[in-house]
C-alpha atoms as a PDB file:
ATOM      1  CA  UNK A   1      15.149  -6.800 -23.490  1.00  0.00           C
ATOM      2  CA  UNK A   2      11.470  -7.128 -24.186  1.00  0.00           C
ATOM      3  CA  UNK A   3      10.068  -6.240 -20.779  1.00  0.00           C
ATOM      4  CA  UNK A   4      12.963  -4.997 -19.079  1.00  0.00           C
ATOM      5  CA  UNK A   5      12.925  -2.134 -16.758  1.00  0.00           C
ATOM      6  CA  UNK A   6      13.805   1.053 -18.954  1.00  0.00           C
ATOM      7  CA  UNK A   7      17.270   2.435 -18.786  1.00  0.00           C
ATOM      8  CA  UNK A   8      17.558   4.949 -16.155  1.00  0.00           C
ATOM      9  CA  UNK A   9      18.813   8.912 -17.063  1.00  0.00           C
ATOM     10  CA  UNK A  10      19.634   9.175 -13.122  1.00  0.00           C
ATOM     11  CA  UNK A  11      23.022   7.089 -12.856  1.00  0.00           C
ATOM     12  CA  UNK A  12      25.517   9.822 -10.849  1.00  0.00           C
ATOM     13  CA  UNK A  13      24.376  10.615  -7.508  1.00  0.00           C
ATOM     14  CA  UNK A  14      25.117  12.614  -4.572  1.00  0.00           C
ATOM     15  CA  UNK A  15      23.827  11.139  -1.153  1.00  0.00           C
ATOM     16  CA  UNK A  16      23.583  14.696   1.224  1.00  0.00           C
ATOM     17  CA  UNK A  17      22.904  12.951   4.981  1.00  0.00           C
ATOM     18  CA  UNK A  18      24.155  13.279   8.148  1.00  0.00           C
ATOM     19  CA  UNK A  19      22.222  10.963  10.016  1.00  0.00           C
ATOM     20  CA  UNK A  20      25.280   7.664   9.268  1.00  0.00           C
ATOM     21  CA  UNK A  21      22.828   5.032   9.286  1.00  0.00           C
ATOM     22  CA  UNK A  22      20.943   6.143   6.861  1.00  0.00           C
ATOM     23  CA  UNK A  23      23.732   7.482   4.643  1.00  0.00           C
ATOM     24  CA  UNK A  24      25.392   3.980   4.573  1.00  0.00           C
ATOM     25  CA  UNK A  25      22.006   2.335   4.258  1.00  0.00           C
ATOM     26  CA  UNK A  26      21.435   4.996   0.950  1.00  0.00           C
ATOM     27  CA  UNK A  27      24.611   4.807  -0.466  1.00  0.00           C
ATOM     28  CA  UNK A  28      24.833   0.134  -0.558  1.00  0.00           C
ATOM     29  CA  UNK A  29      21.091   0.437  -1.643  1.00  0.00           C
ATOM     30  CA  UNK A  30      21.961   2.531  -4.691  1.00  0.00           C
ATOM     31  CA  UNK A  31      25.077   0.636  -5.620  1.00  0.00           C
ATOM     32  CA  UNK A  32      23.441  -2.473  -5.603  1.00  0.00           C
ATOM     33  CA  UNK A  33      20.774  -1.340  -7.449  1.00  0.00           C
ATOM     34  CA  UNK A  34      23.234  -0.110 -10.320  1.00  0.00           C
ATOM     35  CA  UNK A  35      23.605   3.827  -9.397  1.00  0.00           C
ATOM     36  CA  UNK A  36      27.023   5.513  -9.132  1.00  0.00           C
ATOM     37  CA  UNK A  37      27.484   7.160  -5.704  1.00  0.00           C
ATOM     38  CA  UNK A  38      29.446   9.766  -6.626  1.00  0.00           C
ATOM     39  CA  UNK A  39      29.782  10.891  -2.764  1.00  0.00           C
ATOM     40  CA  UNK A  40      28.315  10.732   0.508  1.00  0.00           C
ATOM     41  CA  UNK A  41      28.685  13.347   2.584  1.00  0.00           C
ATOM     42  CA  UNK A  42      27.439  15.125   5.740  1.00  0.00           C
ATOM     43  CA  UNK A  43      28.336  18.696   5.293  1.00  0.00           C
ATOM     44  CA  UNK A  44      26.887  21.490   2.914  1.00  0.00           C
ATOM     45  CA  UNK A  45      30.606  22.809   1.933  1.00  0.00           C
ATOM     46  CA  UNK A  46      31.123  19.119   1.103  1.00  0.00           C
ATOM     47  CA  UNK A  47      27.928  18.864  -1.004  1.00  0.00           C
ATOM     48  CA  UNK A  48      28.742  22.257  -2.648  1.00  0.00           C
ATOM     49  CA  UNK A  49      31.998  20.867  -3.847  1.00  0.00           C
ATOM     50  CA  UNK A  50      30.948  17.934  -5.197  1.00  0.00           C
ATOM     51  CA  UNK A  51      27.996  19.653  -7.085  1.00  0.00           C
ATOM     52  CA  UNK A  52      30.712  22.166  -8.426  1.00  0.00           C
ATOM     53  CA  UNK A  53      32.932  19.033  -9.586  1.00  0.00           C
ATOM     54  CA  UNK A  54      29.735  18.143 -12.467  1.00  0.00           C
ATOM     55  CA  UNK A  55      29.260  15.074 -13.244  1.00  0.00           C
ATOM     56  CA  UNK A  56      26.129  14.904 -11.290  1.00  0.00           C
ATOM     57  CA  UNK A  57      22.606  13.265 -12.357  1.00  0.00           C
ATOM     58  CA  UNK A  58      20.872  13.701  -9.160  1.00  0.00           C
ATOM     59  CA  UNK A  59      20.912  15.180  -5.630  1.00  0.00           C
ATOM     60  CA  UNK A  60      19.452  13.559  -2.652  1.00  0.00           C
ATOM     61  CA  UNK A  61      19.451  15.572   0.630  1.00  0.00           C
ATOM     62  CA  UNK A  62      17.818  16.223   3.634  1.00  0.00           C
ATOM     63  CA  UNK A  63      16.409  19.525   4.769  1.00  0.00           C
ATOM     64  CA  UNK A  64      18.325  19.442   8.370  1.00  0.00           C
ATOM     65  CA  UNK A  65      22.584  19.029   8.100  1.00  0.00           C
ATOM     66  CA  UNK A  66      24.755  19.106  11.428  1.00  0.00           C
ATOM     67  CA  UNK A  67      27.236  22.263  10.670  1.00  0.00           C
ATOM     68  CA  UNK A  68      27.686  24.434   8.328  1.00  0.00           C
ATOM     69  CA  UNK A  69      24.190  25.313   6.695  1.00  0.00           C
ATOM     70  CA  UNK A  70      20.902  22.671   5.353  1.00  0.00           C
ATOM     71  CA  UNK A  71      19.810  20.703   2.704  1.00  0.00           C
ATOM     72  CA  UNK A  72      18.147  24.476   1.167  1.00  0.00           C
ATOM     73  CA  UNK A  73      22.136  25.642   0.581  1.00  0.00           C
ATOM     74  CA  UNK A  74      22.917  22.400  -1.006  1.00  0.00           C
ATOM     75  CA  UNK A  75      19.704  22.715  -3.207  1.00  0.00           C
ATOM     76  CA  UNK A  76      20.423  25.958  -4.288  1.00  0.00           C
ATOM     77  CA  UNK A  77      24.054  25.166  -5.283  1.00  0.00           C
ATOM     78  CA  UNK A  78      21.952  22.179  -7.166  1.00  0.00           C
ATOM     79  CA  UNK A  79      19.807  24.418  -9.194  1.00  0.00           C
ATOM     80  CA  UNK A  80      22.598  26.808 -10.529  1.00  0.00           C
ATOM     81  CA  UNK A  81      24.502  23.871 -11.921  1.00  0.00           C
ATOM     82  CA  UNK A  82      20.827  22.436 -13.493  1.00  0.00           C
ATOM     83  CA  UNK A  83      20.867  19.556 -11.441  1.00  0.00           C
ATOM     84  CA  UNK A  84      17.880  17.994 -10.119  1.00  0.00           C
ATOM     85  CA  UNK A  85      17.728  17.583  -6.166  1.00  0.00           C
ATOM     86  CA  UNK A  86      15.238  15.238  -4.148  1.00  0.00           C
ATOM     87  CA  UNK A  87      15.045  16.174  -0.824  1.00  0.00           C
ATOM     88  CA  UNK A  88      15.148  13.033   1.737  1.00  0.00           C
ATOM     89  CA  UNK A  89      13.676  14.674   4.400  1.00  0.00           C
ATOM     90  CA  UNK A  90      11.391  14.525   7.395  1.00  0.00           C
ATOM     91  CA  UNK A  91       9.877  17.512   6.809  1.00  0.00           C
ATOM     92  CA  UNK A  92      10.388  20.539   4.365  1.00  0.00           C
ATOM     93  CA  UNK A  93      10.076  24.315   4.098  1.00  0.00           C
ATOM     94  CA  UNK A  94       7.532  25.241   1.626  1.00  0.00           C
ATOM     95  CA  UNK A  95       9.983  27.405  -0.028  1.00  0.00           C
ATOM     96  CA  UNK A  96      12.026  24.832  -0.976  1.00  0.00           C
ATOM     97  CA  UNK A  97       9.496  23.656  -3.377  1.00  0.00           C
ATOM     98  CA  UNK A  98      11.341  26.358  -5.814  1.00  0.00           C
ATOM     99  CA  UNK A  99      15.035  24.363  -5.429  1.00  0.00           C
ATOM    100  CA  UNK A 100      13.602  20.766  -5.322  1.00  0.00           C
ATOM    101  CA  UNK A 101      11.807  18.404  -8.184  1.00  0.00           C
ATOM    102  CA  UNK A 102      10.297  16.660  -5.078  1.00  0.00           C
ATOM    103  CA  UNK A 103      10.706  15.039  -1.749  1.00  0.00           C
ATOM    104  CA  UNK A 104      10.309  11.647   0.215  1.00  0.00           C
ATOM    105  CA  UNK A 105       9.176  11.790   3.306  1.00  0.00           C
ATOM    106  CA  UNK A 106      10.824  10.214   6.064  1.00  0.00           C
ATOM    107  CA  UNK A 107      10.634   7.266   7.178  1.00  0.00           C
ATOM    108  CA  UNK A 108      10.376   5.731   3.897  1.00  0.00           C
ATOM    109  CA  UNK A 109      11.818   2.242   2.830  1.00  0.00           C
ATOM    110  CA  UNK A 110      14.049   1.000   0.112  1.00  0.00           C
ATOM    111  CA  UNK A 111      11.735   0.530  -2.262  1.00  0.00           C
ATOM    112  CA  UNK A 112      10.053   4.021  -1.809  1.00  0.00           C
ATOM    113  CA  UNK A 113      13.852   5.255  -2.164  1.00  0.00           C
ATOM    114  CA  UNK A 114      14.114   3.670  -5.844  1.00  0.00           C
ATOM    115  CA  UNK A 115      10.591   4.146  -6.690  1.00  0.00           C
ATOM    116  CA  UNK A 116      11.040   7.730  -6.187  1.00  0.00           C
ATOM    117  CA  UNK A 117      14.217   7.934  -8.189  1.00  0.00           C
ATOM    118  CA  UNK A 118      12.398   6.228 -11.034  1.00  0.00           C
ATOM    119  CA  UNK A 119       9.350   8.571 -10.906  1.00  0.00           C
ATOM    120  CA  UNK A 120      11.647  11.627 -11.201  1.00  0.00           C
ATOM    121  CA  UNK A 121      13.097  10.101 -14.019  1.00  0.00           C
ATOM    122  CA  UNK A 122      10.285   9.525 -15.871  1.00  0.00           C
ATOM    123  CA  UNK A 123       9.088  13.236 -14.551  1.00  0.00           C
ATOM    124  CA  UNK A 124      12.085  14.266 -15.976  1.00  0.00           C
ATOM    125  CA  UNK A 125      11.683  12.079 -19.060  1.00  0.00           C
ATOM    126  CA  UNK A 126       8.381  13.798 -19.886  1.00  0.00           C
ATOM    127  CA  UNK A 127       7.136  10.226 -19.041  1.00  0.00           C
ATOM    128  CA  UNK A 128       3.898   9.310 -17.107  1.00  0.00           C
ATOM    129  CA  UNK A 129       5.028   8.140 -13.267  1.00  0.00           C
ATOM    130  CA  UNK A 130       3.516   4.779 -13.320  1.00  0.00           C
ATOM    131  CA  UNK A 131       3.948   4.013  -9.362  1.00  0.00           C
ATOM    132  CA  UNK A 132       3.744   6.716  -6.919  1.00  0.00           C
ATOM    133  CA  UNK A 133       5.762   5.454  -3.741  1.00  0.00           C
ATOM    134  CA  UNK A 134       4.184   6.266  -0.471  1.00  0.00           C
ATOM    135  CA  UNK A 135       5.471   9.628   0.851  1.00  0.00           C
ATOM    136  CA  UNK A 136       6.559  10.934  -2.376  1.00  0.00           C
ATOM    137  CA  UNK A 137       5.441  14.593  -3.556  1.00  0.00           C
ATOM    138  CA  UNK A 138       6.526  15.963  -6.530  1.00  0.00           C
ATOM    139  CA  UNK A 139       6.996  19.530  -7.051  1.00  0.00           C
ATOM    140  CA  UNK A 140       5.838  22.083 -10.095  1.00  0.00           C
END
């Protein structure tokens, strides 16, 4: 394909939410867009698990989890397996810029949802980010 879109790296993902709108929203937006949502889930012992399972390409959580812990456990579980985490978040501790490649801001809309997964593929690509969605910041 001549001017296709460029085959993605990111295709395994885990959606870390516990707001259930949003989680269902996340998880039918990435499927139909061709992502694998490996799980969805709500609690960091949950996310840990999964992480631990491999098989992972990405990590997107919010900051703020009902329970057992926040998004900052899940990220650091992230970083010791070497897999890159996007935090989905309203707003974010500045040390998590250490345990993050980035985050979208919340609110943010579909298309600032896939537009930030592509621009942390290409950051993660070596590539140039040719469309910085609104809300994104990138970290490093």
């Amino acid at each position: 394909m001549l001017f296709g879109r460029r085959s993605s790296r990111l295709k395994r993902i885990l959606v870390v939410e516990d707001e259930p709108l949003v989680a269902f929203d996340n998880e039918h937006l990435l499927s139909d867009a061709g992502y694998t949502v490996v799980a969805t889930v709500d609690r960091v012992a949950d996310a840990v698990a999964v992480i631990l399972a491999d098989g992972l390409d990405l990590v997107l959580a919010d900051v703020r989890l009902s329970g057992d812990g926040d998004g900052l456990d899940v990220a650091r579980a992230a970083k010791t397996k070497g897999i890159p985490l996007l935090f989905v978040t309203g707003s974010c501790p500045e040390d998590a810029q250490a345990l993050a490649i980035g985050r979208l801001a919340k609110p943010y809309s579909a298309r600032d949802l896939l537009g930030a997964i592509e621009a942390v593929d290409a950051t993660l690509a070596g590539r140039k980010v040719k469309r910085m969605p609104p809300g994104l910041t990138l970290f490093g």
